[in-house]
Protein backbone atom coordinates (compact mmCIF):
# COMPACT_ATOMS: atom_id res chain seq x y z
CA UNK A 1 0.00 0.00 0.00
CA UNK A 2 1.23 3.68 -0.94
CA UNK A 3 1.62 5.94 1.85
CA UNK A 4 0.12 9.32 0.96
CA UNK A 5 1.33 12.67 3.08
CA UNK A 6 -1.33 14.29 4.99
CA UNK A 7 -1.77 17.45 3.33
CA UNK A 8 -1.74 15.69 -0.05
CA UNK A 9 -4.37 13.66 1.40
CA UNK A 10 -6.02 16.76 2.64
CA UNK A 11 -6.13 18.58 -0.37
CA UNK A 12 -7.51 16.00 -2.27
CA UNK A 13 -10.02 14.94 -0.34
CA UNK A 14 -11.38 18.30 1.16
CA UNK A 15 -10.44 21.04 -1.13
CA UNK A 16 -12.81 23.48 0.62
CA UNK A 17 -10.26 23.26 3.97
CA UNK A 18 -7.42 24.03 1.44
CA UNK A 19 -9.17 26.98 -0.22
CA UNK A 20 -10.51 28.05 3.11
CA UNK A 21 -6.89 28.07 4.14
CA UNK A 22 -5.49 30.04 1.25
CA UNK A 23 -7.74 32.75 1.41
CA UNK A 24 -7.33 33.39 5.18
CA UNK A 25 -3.83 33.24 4.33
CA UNK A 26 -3.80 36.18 2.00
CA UNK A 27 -5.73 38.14 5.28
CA UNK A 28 -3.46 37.46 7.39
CA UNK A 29 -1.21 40.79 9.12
CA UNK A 30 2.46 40.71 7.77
CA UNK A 31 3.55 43.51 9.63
CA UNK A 32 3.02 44.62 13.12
CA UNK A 33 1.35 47.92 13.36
CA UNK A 34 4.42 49.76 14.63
CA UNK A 35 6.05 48.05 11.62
CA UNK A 36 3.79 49.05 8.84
CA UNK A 37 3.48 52.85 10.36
CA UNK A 38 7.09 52.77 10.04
CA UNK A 39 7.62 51.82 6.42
CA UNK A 40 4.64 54.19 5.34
CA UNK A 41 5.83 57.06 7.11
CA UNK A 42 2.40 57.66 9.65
CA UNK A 43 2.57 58.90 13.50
CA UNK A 44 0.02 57.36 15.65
CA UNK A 45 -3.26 58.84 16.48
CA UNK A 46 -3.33 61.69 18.77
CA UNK A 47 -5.80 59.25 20.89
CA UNK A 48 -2.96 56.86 20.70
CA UNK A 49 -0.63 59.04 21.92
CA UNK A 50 -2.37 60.29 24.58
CA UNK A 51 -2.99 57.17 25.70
CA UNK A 52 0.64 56.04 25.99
CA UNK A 53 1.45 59.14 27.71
CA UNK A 54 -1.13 58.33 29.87
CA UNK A 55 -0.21 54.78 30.57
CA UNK A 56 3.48 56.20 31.71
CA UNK A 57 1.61 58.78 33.99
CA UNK A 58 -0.43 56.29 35.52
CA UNK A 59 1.95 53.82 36.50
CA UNK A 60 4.70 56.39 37.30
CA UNK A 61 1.45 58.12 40.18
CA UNK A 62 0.71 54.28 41.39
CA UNK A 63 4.98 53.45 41.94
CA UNK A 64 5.56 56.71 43.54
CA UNK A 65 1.87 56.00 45.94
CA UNK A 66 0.45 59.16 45.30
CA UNK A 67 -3.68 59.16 44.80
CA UNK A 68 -5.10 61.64 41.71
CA UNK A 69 -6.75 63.48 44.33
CA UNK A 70 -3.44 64.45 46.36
CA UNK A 71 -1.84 64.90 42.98
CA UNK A 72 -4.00 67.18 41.74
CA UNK A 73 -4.08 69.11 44.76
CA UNK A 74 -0.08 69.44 44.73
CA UNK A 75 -0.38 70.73 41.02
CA UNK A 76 -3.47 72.95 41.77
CA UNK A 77 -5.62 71.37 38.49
CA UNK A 78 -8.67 69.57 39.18
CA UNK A 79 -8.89 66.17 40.15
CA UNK A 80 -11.02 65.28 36.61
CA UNK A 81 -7.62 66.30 34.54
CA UNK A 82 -5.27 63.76 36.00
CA UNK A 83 -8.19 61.21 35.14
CA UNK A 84 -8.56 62.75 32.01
CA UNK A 85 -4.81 62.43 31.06
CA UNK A 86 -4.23 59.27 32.62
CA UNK A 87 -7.10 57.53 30.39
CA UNK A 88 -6.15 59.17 27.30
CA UNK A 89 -9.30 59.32 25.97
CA UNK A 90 -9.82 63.26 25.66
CA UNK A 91 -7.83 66.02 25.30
CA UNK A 92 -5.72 67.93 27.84
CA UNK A 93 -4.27 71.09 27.72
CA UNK A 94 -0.36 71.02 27.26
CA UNK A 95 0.49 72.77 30.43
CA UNK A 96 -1.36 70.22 32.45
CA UNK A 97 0.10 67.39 30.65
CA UNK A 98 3.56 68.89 31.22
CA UNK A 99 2.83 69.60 34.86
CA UNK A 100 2.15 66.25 35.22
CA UNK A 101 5.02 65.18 33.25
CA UNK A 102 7.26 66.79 35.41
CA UNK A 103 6.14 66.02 38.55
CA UNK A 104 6.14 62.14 38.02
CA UNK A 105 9.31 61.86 36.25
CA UNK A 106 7.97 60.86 32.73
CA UNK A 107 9.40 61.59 29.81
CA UNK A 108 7.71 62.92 26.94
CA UNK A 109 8.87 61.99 23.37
């Protein structure tokens, strides 16, 4: 008896897999999105950035111990801004951002 490899086997018998296959193949991401934003030239999202800005703030407040509230009140900004930065979801004026920046010890690129 011949022995017949698998994905011969396979693709004979259920050519629909195979296709199936193929075309999720063709789908599929070649390059990570850093990656691709790097060979085409775009910046992130100002949403994006934010957000990693605010990830850095956020972790650099919780390290250090320090609540939003008794941040804010040290900067003299409400405590809704250093939420507001920290989630990265709307805008915060640059002074604020820079405040907080500063006063956490993160760097801004």
């Amino acid at each position: 008896m011949k022995t017949v490899e698998a994905s011969a086997w396979m693709r004979h018998h259920h050519p629909r897999e195979d296709r199936e296959r193929r075309i999720a193949s063709l789908f599929a991401p070649r390059f990570s999105d850093e990656e691709l934003r790097a060979r085409v030239g775009l910046r992130r999202s100002p949403v994006a950035e934010r957000s990693v800005l605010g990830r850095a703030l956020r972790e650099a407040r919780l390290e250090k111990g320090i609540s939003q509230a008794s941040l804010a009140r040290a900067l003299d900004i409400h405590p809704g801004m250093v939420s507001r930065a920290e989630l990265g979801t709307r805008p915060v004026p640059e002074w604020i951002l820079s405040r907080l920046a500063r006063r956490l010890g993160v760097r801004r690129e």
